[in-house]
Protein backbone atom coordinates (compact mmCIF):
# COMPACT_ATOMS: atom_id res chain seq x y z
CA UNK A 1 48.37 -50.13 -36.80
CA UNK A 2 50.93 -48.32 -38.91
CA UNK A 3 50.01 -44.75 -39.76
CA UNK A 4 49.67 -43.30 -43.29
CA UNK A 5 50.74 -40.28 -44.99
CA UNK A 6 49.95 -37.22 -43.00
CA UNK A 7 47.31 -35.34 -45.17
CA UNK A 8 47.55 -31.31 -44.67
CA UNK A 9 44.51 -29.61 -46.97
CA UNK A 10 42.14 -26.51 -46.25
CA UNK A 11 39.80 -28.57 -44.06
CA UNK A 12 42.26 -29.25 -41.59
CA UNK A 13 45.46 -31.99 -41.05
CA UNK A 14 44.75 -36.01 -41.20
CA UNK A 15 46.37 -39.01 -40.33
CA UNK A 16 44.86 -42.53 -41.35
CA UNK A 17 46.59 -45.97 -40.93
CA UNK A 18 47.87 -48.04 -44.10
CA UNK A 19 45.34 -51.07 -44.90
CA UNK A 20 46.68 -53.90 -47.33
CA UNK A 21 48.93 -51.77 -49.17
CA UNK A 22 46.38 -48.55 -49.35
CA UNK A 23 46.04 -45.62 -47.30
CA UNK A 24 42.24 -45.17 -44.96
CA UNK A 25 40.86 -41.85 -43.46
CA UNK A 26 38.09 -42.49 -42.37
CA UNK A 27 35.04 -40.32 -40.40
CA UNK A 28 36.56 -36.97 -41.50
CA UNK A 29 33.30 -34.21 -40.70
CA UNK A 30 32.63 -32.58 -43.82
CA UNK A 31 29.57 -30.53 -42.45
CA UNK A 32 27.71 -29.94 -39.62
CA UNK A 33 23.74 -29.01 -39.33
CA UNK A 34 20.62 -28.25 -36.73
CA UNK A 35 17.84 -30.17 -36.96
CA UNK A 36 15.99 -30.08 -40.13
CA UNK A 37 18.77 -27.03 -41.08
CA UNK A 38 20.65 -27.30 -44.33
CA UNK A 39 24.39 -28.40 -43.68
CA UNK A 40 27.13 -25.94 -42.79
CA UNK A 41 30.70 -26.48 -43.81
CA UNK A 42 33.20 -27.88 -41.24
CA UNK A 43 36.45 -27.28 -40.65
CA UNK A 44 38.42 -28.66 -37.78
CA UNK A 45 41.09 -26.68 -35.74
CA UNK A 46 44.78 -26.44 -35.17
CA UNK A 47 46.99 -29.93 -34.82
CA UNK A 48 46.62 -33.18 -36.63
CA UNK A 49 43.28 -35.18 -36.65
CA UNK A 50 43.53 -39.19 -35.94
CA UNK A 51 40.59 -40.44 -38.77
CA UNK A 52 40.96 -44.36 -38.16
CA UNK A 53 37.32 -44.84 -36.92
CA UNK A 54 34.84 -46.15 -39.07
CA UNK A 55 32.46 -42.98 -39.38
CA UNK A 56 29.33 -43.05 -37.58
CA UNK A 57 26.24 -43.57 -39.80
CA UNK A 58 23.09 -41.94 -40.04
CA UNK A 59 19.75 -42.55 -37.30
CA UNK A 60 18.16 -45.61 -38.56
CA UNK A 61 16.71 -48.64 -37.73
CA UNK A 62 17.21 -52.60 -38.24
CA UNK A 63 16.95 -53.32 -41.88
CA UNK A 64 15.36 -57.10 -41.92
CA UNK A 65 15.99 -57.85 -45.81
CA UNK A 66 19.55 -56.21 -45.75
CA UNK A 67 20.07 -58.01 -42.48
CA UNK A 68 19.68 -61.33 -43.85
CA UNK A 69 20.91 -61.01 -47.41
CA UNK A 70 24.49 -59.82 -45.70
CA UNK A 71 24.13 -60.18 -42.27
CA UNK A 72 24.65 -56.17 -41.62
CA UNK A 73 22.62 -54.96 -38.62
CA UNK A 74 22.62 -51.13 -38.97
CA UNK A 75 20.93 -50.77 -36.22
CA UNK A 76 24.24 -51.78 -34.10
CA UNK A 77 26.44 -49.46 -35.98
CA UNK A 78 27.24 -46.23 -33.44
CA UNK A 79 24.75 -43.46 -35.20
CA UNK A 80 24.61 -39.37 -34.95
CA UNK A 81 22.31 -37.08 -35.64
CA UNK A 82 24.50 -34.93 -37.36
CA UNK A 83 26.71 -37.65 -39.40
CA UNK A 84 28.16 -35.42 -42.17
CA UNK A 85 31.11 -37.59 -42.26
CA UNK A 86 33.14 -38.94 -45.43
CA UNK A 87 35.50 -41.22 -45.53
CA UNK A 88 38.46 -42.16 -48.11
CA UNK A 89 40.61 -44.99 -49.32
CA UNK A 90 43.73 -43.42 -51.54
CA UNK A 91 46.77 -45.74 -53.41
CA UNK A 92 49.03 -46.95 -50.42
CA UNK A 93 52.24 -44.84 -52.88
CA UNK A 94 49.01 -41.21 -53.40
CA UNK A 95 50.88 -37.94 -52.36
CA UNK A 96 49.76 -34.44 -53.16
CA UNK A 97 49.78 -33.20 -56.53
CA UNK A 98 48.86 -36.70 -58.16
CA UNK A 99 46.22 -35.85 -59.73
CA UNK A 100 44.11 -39.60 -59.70
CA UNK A 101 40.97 -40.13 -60.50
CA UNK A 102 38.59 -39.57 -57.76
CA UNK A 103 35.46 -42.06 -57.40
CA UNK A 104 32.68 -40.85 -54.82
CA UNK A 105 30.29 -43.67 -53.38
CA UNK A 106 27.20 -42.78 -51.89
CA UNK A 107 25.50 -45.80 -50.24
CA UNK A 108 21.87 -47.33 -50.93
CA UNK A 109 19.43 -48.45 -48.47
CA UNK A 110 16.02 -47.12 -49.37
CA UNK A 111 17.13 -43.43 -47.68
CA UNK A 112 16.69 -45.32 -44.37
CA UNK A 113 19.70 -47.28 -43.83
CA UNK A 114 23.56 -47.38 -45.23
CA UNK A 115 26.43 -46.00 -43.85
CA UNK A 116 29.86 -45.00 -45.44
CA UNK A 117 32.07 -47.30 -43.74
CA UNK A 118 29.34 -50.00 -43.89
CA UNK A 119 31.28 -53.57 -43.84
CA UNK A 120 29.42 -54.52 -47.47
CA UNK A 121 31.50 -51.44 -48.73
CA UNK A 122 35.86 -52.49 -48.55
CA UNK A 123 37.08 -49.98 -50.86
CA UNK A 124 40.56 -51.66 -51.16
CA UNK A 125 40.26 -53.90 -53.64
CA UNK A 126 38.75 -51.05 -56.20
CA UNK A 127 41.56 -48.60 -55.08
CA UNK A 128 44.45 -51.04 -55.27
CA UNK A 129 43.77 -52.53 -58.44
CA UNK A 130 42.77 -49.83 -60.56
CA UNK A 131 44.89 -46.59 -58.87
CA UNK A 132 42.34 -44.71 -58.16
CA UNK A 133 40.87 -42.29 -55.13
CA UNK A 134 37.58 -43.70 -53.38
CA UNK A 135 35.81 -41.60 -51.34
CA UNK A 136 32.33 -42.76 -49.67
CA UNK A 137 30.12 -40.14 -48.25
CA UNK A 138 27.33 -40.03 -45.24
CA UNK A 139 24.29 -38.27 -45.40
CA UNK A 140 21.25 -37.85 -42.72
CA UNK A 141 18.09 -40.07 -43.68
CA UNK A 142 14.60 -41.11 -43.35
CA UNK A 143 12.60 -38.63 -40.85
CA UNK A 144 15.79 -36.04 -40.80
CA UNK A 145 16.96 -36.31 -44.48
CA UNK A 146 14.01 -36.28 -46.64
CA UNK A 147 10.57 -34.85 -45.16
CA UNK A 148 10.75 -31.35 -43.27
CA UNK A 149 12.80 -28.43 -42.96
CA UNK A 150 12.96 -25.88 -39.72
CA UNK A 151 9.55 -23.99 -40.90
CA UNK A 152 7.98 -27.47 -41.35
CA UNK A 153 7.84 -27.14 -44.65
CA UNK A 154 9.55 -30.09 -47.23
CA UNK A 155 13.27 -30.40 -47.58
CA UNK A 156 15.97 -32.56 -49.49
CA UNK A 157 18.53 -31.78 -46.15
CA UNK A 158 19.83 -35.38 -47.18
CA UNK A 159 20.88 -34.19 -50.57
CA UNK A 160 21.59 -30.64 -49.83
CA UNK A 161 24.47 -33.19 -47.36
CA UNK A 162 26.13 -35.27 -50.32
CA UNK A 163 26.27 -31.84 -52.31
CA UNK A 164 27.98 -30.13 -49.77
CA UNK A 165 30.44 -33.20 -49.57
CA UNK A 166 31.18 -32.81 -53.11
CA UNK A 167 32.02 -29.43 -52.56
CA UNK A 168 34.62 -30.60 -49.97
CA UNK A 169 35.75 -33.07 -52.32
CA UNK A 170 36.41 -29.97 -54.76
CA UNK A 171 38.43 -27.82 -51.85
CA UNK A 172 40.42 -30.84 -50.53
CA UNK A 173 41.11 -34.02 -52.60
CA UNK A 174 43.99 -32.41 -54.53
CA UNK A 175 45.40 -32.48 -51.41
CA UNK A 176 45.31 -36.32 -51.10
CA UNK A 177 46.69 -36.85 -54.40
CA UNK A 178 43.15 -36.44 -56.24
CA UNK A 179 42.31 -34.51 -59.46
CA UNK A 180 39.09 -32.22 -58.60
CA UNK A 181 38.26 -31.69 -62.67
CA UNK A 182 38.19 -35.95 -62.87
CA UNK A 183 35.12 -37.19 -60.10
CA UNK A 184 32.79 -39.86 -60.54
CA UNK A 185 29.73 -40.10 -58.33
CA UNK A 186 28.35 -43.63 -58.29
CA UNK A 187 25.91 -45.15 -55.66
CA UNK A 188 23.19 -48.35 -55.83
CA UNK A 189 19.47 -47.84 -55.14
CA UNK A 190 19.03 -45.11 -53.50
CA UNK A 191 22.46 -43.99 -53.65
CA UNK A 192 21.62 -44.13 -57.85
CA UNK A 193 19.07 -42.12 -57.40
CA UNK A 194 21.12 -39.32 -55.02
CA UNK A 195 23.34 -39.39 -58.54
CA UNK A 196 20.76 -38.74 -60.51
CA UNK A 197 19.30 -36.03 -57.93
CA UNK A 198 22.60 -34.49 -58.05
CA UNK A 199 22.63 -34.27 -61.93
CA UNK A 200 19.57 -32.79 -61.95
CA UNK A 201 19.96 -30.27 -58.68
CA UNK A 202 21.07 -26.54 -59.47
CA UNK A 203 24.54 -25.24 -58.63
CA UNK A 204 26.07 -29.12 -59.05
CA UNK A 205 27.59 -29.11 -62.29
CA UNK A 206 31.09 -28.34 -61.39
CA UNK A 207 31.04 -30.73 -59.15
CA UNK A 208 32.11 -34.14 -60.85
CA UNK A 209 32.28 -35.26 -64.24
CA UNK A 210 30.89 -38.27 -64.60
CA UNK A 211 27.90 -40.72 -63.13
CA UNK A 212 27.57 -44.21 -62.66
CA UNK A 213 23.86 -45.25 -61.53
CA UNK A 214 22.99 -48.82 -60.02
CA UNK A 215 19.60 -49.83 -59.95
CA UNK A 216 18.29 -46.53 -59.04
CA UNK A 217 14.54 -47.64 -58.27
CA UNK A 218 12.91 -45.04 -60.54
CA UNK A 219 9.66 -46.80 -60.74
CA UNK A 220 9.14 -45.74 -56.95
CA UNK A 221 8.81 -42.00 -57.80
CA UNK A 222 5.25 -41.55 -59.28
CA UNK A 223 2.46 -40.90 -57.14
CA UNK A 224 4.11 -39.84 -54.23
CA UNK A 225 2.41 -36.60 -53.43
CA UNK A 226 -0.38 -37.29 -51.04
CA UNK A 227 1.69 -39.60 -49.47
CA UNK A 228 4.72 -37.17 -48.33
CA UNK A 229 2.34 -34.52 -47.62
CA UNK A 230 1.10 -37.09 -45.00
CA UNK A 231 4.14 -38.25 -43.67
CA UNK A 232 5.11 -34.39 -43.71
CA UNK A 233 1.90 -33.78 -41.59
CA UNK A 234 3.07 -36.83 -39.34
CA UNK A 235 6.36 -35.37 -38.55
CA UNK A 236 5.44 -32.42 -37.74
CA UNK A 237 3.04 -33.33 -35.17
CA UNK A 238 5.98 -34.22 -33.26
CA UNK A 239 8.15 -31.22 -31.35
CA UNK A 240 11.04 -30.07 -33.41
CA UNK A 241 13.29 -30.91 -30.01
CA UNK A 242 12.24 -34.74 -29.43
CA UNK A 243 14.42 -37.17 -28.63
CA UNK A 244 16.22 -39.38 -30.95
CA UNK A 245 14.15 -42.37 -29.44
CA UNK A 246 10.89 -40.36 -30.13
CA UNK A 247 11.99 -39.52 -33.78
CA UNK A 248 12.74 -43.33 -34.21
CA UNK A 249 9.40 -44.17 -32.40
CA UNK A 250 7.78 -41.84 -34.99
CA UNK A 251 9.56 -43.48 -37.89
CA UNK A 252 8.03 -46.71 -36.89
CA UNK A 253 4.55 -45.84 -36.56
CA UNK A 254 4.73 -43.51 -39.86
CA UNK A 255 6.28 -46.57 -42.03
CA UNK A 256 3.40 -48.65 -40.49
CA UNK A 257 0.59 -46.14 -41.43
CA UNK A 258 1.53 -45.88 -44.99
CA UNK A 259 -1.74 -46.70 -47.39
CA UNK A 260 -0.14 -46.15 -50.64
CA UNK A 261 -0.72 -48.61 -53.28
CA UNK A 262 1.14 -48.09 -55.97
CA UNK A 263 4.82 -48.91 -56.34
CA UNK A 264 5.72 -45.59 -54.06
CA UNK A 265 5.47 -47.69 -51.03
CA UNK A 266 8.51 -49.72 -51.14
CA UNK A 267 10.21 -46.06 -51.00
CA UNK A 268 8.36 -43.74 -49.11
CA UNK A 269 11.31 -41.77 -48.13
CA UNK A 270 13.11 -39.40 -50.96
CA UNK A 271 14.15 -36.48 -52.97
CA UNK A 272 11.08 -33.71 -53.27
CA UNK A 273 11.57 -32.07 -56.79
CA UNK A 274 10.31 -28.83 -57.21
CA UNK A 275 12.09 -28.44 -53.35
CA UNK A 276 15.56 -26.93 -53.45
CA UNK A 277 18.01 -27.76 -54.59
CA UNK A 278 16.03 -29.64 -57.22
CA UNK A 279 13.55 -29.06 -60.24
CA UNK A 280 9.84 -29.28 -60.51
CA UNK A 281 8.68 -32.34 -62.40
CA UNK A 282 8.21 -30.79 -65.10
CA UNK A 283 11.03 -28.74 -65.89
CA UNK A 284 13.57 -32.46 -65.57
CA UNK A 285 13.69 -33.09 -69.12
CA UNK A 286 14.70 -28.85 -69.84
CA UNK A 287 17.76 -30.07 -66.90
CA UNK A 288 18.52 -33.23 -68.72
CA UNK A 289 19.02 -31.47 -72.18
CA UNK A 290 21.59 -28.49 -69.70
CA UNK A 291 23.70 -31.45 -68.53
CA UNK A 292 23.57 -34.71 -70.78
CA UNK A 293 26.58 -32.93 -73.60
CA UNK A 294 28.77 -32.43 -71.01
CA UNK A 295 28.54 -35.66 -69.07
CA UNK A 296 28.66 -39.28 -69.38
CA UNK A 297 26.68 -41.77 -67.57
CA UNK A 298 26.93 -45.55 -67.24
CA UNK A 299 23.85 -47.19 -66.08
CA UNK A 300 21.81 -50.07 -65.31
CA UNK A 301 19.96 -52.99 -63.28
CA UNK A 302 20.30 -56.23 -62.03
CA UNK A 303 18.55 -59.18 -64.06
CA UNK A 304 16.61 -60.36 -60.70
CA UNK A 305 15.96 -56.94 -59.07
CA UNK A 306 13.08 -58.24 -56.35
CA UNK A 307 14.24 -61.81 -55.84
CA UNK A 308 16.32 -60.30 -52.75
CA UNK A 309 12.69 -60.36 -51.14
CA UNK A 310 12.32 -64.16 -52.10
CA UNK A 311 14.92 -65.52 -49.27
CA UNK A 312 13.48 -63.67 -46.38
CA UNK A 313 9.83 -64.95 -46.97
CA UNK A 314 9.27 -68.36 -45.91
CA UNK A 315 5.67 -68.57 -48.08
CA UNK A 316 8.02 -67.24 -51.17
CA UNK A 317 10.59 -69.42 -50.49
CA UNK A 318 8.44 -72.80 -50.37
CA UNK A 319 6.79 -71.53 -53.69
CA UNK A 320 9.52 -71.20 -55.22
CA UNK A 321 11.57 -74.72 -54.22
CA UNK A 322 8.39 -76.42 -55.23
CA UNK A 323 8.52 -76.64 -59.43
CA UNK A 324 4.72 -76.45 -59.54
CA UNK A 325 4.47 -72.86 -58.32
CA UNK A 326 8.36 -71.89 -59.58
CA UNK A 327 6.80 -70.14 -62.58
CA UNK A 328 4.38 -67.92 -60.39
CA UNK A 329 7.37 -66.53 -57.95
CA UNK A 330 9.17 -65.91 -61.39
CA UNK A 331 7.09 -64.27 -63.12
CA UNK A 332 6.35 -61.75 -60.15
CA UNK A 333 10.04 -61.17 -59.72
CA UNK A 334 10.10 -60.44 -63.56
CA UNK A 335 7.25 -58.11 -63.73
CA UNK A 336 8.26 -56.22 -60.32
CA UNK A 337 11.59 -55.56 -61.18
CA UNK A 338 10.70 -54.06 -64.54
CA UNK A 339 8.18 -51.91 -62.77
CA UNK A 340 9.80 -50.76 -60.16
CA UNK A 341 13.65 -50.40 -61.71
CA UNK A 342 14.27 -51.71 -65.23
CA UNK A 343 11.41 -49.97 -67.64
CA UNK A 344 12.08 -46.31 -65.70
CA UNK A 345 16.09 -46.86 -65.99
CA UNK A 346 15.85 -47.20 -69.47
CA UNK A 347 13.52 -44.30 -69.96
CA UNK A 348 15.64 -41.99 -68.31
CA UNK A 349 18.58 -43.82 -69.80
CA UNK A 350 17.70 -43.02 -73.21
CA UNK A 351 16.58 -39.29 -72.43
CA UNK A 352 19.84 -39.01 -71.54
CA UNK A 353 21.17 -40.33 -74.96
CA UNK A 354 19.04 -38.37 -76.60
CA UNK A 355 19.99 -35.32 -74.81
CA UNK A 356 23.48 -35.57 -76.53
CA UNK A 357 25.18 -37.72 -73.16
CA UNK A 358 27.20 -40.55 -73.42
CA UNK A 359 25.87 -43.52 -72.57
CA UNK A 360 26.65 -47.13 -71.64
CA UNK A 361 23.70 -49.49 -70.10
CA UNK A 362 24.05 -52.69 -68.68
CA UNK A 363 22.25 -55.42 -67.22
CA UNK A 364 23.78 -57.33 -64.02
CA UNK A 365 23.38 -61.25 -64.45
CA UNK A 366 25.55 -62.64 -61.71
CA UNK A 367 24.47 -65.72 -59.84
CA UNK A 368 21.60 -66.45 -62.72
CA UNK A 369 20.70 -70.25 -61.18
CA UNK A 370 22.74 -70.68 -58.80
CA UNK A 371 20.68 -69.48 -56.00
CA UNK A 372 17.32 -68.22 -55.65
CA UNK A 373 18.22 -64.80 -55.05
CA UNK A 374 20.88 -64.51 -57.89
CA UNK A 375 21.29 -61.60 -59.74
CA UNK A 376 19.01 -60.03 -57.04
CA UNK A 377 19.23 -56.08 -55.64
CA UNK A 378 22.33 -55.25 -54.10
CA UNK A 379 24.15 -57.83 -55.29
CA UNK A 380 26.32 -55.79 -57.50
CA UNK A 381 27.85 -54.39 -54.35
CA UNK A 382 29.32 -57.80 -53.83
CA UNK A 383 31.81 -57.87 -56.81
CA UNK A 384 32.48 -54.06 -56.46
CA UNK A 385 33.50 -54.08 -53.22
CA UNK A 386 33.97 -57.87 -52.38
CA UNK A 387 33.37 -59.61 -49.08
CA UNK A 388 35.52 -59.36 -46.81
CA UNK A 389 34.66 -61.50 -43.09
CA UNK A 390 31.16 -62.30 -45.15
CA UNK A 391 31.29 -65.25 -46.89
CA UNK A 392 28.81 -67.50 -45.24
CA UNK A 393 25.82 -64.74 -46.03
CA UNK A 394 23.04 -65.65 -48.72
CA UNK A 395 24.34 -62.86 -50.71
CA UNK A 396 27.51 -64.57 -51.36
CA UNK A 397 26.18 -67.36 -52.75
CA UNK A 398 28.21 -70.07 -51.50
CA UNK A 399 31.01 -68.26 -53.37
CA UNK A 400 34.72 -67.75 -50.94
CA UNK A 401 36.11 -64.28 -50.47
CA UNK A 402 38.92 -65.71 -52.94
CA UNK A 403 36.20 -66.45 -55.55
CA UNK A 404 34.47 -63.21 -54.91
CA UNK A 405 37.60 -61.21 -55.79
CA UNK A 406 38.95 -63.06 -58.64
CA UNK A 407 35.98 -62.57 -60.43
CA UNK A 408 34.77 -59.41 -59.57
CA UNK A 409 38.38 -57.75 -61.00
CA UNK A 410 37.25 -57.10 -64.28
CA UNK A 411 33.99 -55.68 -63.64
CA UNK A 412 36.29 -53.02 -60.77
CA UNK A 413 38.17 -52.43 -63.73
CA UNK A 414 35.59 -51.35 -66.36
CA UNK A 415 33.78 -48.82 -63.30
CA UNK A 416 37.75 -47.50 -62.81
CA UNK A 417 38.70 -47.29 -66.58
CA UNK A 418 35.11 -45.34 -67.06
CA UNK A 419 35.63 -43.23 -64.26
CA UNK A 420 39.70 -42.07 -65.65
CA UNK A 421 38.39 -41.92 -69.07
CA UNK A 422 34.36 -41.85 -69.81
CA UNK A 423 34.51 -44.79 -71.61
CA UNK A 424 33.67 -48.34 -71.85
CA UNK A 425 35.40 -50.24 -74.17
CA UNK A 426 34.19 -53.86 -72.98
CA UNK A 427 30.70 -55.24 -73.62
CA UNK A 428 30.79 -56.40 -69.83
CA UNK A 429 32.11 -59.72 -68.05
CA UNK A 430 30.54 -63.60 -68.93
CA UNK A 431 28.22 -65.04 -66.43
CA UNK A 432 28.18 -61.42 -64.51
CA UNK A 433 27.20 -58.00 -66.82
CA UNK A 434 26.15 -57.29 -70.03
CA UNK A 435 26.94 -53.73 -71.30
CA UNK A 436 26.15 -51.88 -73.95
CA UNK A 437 26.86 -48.39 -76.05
CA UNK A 438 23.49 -46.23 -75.89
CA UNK A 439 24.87 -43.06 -77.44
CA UNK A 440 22.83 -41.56 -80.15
């Protein structure tokens, strides 16, 4: 493995390894924290640190739609407790003082599962091809992210993570050739909706200038009170020392338990507003009109949000092979995926707009009738990032790694050019996204 640049900053000195023409360090601590505590910056001691590990992801457990739509078994993946680790991919020809644009991923998975260095996630092909910085980001999840803080009371510790990892970002990335005054958060799912968080949060605004949002399941958000005050009452049942095996135990048996009906149940982990760092509920349009003039946001949803369920469930999957009862599976994936993504994106979308942002939505059409679960969650990722050693999973759609990256290139581009400049200039890519200008 040949060794990259040596990277000297005011976090302490790293040394990656070059990868296809690009240079990785990865699993560089950002932060540290107690349990339940709020993060505390990191910075490492005298010598040169060897990041070539793939950064250890966040406590979590198996992911069974995930698991078969890409064949990723988090559960595998070495985890810590504390995992306030980052990891970045930077031009193989980046030095100090370049001043690229820097592009910050934060991963999806429901706030249960993801990790930075996730195999779904090769940031190569996004850095090589566009010359830009990509830096992906861990946070804690589930149990110790997003219900309780030391006095038992509700936290957003997950949150209060990826903000303190922009503010690393902000100390450090010059240092790796990146321009601090030029970042672009982006994430999908729940990674969308950590953007969003972050946009709305206090004390964040100097911390990137742009936002890209993908299928940030809004719709999940209403009606979640007496639900995370039980979960909340759950937790803390359980001593504030137990053992990771107990806390996983406990995630089990809470996920079980839940009884809500409404659409809150397919994410019953998350963000508390009216919990630092963020807003209450009612003060997020007042936030919305402080930020929207001074940042632009790209946006959107995939045509097919829920169909990722269809392949997994054997009584969906026989409904929807035979043409008789087609229609039915349809027209529940249609209706679903408005309810729980599209209708609430677009809401918040054109707040935005009207708030005096800049604004570009788009709708994500890829794989429209080619396979059951085309155009379904996630599968965004799979252009973005590509699939490197997965081609034989559903996701891929019978499509090679070959195809994969040929045709994902100019969607890579248009995410690039908007994070260098704040603009889209395309109206998206045939047979893959439509875009369009929202601006007021």
């Amino acid at each position: 493995m040949e060794e990259s640049n040596t990277w000297k900053c005011p976090a302490g000195t790293f040394v990656g390894y070059v990868d296809r023409g690009c240079q990785q360090v990865r699993g560089i601590r950002y932060a540290r924290s107690e349990r339940y505590g709020a993060p505390v910056p990191y910075v490492y001691g005298p010598g040169v640190h060897e990041c070539i590990e793939p950064a250890p992801f966040a406590v979590q457990l198996r992911s069974d739609v995930e698991t078969f739509l890409a064949g990723i078994a988090y559960e595998s993946f070495p985890q810590e407790e504390s995992c306030q680790y980052l990891s970045l991919t930077t031009p193989g020809n980046a030095h100090p003082g370049d001043a690229l644009p820097v592009m910050v991923w934060i991963h999806g998975g429901a706030y249960r599962n993801g990790g930075c260095d996730s195999p779904s996630y090769d940031r190569v092909p996004l850095v090589s091809e566009n010359n830009v910085i990509l830096v992906a980001v861990n946070y804690r999840l589930s149990l110790l992210g997003f219900v309780r803080d030391q006095q038992g009371g509700f936290a957003n510790n997950g949150l209060l993570d990826v903000i303190e990892a922009l503010r690393w970002i902000q100390t450090n990335i010059a240092s790796f050739g990146g321009d601090p005054t030029n970042v672009t958060i982006f994430g999908q799912s729940a990674g969308a909706d950590c953007v969003r968080c972050i946009m709305l949060a206090e004390g964040t605004d100097g911390l990137y200038r742009r936002a890209i949002m993908q299928s940030d399941p809004l719709g999940t958000l209403d009606g979640r009170d007496d639900m995370e005050r039980k979960i909340l009452d759950e937790l803390n049942e359980l001593p504030a020392d137990a053992s990771l095996d107990e806390i996983r135990s406990a995630q089990v048996r809470i996920t079980a338990n839940v009884t809500e009906k409404s659409n809150a149940k397919y994410m019953i982990f998350g963000p508390h507003f009216g919990v630092h760092p963020l807003p209450a509920k009612s003060q997020i349009a007042a936030r919305i009109r402080q930020v929207a003039p001074s940042h632009e946001l790209l946006c959107g949803s995939n045509a097919r949000e829920v169909s990722a369920y269809i392949g997994s469930n054997r009584t969906l999957m026989a409904l929807h092979r035979c043409l008789l009862t087609r229609w039915i599976v349809e027209l529940v994936v249609k209706r679903k995926s408005a309810a729980i993504f599209t209708a609430a994106d677009d809401a918040f979308a054109r707040g935005f707009a009207e708030a005096g942002g800049r604004v570009w939505r788009y709708l994500f059409n890829w794989g429209l009738g080619r396979s059951p679960i085309g155009a379904c969650h996630a599968m965004d990722c799979v252009p973005l990032f590509g699939l490197r050693g997965g081609a034989d999973v559903p996701i891929a759609m019978g499509y090679t790694e070959e195809d994969v990256r040929r045709q994902g290139l100019p969607m890579r581009r248009i995410w690039a050019d908007f994070a260098k400049t704040g603009t889209v200039t395309s109206s998206g890519v045939e047979g893959m996204i439509e875009i369009a200008n929202w601006t007021k």
